[in-house]
PDB file of N, CA and C in Angstrom:
ATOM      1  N   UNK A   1    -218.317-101.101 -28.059  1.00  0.00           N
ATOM      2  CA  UNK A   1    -217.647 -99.851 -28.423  1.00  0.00           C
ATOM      3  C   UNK A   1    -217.236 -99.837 -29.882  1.00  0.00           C
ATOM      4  N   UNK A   2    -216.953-101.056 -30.492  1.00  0.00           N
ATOM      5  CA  UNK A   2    -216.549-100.999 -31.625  1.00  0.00           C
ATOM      6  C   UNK A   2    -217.696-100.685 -32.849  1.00  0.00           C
ATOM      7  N   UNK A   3    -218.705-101.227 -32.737  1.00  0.00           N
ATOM      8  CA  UNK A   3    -219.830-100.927 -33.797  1.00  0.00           C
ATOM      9  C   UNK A   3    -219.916 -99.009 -33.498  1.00  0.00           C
ATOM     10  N   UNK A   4    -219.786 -98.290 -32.078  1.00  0.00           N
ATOM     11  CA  UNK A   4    -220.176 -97.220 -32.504  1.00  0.00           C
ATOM     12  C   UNK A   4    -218.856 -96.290 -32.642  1.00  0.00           C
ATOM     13  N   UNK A   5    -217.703 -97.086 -32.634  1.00  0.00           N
ATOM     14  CA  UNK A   5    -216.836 -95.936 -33.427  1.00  0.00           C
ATOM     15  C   UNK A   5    -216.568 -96.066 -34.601  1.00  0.00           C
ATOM     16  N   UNK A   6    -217.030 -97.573 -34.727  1.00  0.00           N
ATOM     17  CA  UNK A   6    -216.957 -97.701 -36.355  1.00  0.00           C
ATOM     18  C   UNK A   6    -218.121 -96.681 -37.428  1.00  0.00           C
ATOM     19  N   UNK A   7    -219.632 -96.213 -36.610  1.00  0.00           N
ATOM     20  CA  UNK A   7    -220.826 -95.171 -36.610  1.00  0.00           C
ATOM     21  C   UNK A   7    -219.943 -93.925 -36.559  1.00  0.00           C
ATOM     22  N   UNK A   8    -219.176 -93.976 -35.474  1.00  0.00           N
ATOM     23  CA  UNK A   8    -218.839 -92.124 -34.970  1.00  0.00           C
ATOM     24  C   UNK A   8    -217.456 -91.583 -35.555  1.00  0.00           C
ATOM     25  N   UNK A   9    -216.532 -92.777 -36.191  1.00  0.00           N
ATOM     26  CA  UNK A   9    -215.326 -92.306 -36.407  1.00  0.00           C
ATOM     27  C   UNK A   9    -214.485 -93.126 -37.453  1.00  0.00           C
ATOM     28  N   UNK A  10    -215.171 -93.384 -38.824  1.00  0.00           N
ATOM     29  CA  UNK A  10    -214.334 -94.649 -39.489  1.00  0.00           C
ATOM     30  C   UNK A  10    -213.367 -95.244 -39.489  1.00  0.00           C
ATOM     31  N   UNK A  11    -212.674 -93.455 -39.980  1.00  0.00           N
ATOM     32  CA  UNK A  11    -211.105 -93.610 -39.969  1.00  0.00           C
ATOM     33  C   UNK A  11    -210.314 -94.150 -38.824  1.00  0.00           C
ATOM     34  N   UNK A  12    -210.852 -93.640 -37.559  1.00  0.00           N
ATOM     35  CA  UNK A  12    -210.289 -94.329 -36.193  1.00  0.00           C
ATOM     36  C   UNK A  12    -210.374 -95.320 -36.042  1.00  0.00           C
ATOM     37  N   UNK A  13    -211.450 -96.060 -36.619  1.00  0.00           N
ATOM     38  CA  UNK A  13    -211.990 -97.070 -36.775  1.00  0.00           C
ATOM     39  C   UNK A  13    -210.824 -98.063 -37.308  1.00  0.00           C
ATOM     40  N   UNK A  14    -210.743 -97.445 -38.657  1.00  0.00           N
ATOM     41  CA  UNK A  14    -209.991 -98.409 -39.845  1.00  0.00           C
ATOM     42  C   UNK A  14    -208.455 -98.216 -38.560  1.00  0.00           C
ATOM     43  N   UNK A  15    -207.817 -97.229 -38.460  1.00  0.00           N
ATOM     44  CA  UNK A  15    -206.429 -97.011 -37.921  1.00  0.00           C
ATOM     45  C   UNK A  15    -206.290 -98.371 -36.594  1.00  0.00           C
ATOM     46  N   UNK A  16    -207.679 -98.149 -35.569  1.00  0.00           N
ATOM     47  CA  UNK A  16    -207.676 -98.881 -34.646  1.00  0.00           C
ATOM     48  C   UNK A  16    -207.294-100.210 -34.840  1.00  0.00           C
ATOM     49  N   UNK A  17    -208.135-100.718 -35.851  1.00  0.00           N
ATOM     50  CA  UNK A  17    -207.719-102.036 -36.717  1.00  0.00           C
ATOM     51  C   UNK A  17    -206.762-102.464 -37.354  1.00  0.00           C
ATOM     52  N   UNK A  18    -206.458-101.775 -37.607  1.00  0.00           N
ATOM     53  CA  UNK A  18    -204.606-101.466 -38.514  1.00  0.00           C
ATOM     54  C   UNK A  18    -203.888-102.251 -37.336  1.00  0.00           C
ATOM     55  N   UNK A  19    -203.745-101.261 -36.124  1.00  0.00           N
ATOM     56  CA  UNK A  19    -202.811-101.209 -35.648  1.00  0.00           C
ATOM     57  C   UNK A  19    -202.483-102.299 -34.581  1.00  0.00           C
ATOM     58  N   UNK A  20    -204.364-103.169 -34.412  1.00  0.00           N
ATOM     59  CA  UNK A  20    -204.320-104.471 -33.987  1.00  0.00           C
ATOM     60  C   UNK A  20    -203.770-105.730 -34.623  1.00  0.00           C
ATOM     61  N   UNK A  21    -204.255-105.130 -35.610  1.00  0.00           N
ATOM     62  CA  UNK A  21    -203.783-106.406 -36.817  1.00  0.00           C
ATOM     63  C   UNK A  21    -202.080-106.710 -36.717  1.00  0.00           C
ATOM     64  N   UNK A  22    -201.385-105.603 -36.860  1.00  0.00           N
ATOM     65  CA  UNK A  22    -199.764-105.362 -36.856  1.00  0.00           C
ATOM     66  C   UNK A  22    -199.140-105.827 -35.593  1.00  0.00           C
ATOM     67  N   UNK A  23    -200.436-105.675 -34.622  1.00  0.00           N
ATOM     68  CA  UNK A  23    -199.775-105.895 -32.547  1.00  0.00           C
ATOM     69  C   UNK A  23    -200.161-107.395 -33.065  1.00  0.00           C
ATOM     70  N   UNK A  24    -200.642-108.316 -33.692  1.00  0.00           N
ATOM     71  CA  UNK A  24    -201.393-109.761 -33.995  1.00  0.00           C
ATOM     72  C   UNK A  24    -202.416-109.981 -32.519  1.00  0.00           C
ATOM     73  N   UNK A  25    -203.127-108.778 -32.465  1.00  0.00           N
ATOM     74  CA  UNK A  25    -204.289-108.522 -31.032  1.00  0.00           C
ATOM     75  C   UNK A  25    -205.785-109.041 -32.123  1.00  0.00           C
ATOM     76  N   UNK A  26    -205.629-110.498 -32.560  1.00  0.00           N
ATOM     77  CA  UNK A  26    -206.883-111.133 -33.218  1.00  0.00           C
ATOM     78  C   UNK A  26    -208.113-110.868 -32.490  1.00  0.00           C
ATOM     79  N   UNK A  27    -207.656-111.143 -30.945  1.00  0.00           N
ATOM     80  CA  UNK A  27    -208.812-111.346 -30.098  1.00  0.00           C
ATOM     81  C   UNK A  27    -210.171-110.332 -30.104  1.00  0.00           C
ATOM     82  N   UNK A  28    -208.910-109.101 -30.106  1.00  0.00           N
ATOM     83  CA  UNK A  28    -209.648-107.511 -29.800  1.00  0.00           C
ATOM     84  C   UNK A  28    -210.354-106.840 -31.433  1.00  0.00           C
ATOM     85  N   UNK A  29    -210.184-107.811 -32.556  1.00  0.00           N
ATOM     86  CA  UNK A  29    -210.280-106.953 -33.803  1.00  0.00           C
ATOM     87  C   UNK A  29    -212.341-107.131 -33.681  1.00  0.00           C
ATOM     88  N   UNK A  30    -212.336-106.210 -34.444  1.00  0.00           N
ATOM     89  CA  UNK A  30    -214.235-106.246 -34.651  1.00  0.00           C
ATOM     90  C   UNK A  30    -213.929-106.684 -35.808  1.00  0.00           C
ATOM     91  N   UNK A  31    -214.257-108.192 -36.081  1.00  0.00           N
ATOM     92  CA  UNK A  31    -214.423-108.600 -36.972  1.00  0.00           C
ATOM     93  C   UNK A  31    -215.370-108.742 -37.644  1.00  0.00           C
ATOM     94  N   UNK A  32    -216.839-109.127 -37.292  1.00  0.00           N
ATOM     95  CA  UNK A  32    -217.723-108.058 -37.855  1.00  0.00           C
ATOM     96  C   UNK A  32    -217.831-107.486 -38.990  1.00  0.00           C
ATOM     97  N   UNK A  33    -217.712-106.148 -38.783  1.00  0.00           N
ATOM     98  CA  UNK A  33    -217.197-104.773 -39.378  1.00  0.00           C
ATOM     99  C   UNK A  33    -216.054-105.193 -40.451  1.00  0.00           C
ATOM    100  N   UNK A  34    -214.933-105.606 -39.758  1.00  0.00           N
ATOM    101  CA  UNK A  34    -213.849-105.827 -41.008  1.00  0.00           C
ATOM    102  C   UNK A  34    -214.191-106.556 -42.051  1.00  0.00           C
ATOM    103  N   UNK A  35    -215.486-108.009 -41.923  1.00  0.00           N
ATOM    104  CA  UNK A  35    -215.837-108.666 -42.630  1.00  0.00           C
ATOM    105  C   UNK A  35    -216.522-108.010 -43.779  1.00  0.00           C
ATOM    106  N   UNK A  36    -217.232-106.979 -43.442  1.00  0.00           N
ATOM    107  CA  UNK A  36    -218.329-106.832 -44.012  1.00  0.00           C
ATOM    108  C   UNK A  36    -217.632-105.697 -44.610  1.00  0.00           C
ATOM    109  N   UNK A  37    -216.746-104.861 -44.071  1.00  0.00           N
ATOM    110  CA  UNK A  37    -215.903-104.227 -45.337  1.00  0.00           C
ATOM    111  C   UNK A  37    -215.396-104.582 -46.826  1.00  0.00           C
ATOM    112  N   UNK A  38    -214.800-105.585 -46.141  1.00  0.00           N
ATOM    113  CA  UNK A  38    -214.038-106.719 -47.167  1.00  0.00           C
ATOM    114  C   UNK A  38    -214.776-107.045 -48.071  1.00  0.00           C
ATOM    115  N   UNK A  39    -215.747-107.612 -47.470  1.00  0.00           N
ATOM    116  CA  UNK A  39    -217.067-107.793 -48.976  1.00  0.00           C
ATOM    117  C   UNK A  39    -217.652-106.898 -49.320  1.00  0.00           C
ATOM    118  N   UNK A  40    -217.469-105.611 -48.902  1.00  0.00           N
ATOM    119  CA  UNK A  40    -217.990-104.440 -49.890  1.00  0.00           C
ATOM    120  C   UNK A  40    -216.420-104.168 -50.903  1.00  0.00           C
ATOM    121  N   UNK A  41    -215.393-104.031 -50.286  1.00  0.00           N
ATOM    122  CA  UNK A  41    -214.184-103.892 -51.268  1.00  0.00           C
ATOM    123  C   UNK A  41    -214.156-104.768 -52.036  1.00  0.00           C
ATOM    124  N   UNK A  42    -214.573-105.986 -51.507  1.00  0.00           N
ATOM    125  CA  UNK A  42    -214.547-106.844 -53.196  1.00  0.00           C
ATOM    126  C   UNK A  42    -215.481-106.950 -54.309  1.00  0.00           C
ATOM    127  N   UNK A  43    -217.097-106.353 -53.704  1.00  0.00           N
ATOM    128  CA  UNK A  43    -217.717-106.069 -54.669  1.00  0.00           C
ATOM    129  C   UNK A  43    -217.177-104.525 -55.758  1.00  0.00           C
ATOM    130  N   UNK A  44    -216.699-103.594 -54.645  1.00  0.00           N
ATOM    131  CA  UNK A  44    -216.316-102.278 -55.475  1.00  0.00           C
ATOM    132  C   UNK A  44    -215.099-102.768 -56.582  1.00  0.00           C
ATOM    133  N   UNK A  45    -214.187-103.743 -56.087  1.00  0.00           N
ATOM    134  CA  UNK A  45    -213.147-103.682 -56.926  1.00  0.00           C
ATOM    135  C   UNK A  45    -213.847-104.623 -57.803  1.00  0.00           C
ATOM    136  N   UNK A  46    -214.322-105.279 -58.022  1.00  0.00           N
ATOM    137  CA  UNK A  46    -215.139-106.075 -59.344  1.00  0.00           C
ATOM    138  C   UNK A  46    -215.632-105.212 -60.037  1.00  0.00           C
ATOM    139  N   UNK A  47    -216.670-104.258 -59.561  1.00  0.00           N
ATOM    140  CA  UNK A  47    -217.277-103.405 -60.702  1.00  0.00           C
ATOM    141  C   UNK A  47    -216.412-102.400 -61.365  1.00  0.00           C
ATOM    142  N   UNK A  48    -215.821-102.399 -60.350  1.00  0.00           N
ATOM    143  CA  UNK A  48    -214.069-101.198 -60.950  1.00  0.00           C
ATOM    144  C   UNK A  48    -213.427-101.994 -62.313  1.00  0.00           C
ATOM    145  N   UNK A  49    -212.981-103.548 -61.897  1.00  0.00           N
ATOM    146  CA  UNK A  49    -212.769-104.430 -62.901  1.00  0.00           C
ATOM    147  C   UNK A  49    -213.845-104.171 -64.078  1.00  0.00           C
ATOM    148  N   UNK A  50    -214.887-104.497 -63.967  1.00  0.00           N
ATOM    149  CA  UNK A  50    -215.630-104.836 -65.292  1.00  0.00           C
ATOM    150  C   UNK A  50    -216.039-103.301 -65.999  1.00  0.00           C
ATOM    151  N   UNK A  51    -216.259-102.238 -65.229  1.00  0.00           N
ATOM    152  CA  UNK A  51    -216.069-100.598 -65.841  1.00  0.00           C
ATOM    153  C   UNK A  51    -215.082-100.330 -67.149  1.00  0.00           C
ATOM    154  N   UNK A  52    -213.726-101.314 -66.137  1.00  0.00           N
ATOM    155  CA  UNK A  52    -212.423-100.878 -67.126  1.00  0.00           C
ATOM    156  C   UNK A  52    -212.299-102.060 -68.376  1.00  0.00           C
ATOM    157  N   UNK A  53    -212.978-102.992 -68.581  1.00  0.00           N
ATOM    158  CA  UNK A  53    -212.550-104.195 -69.186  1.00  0.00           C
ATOM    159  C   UNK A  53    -214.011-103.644 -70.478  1.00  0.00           C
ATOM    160  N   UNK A  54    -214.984-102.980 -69.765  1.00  0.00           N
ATOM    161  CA  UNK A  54    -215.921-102.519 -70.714  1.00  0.00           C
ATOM    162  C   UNK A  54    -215.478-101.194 -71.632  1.00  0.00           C
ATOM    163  N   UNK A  55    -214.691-100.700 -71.200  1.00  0.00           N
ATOM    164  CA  UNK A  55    -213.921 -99.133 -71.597  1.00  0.00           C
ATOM    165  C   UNK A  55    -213.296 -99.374 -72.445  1.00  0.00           C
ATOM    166  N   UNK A  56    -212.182-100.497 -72.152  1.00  0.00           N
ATOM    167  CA  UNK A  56    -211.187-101.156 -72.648  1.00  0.00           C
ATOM    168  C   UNK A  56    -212.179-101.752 -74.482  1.00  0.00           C
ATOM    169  N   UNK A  57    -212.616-102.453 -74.383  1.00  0.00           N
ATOM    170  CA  UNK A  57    -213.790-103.163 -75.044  1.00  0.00           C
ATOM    171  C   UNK A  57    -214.471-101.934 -76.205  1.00  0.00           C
ATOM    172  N   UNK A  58    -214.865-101.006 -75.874  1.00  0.00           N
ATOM    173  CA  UNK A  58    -215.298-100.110 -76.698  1.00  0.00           C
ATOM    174  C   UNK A  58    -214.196 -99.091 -76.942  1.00  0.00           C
TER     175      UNK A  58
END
């Protein structure tokens, strides 16, 4: 269920996860999904980093 509401409903998605994380319900999290978020947020916030450090620079 989790891969397709993470497909059908992000945000419910992200909230669902939220609100496991806060209950400490490890068992039930799609980790997965959260993983593979995480390493897209850390690639976005790097290029966010080096955008501004290049801006900064010129």
């Amino acid at each position: 269920m989790n891969q397709s509401l993470f497909d059908e409903d992000y945000i419910l998605w992200v909230q669902e996860n939220v609100a496991k994380l806060k209950a400490k319900d490890f068992e039930n999290l799609d980790l997965d999904n959260l993983i593979e978020e995480f390493e897209s947020l850390i690639f976005i916030l790097k290029r966010d980093l080096d955008d501004v450090k290049n801006q900064v620079r010129n």
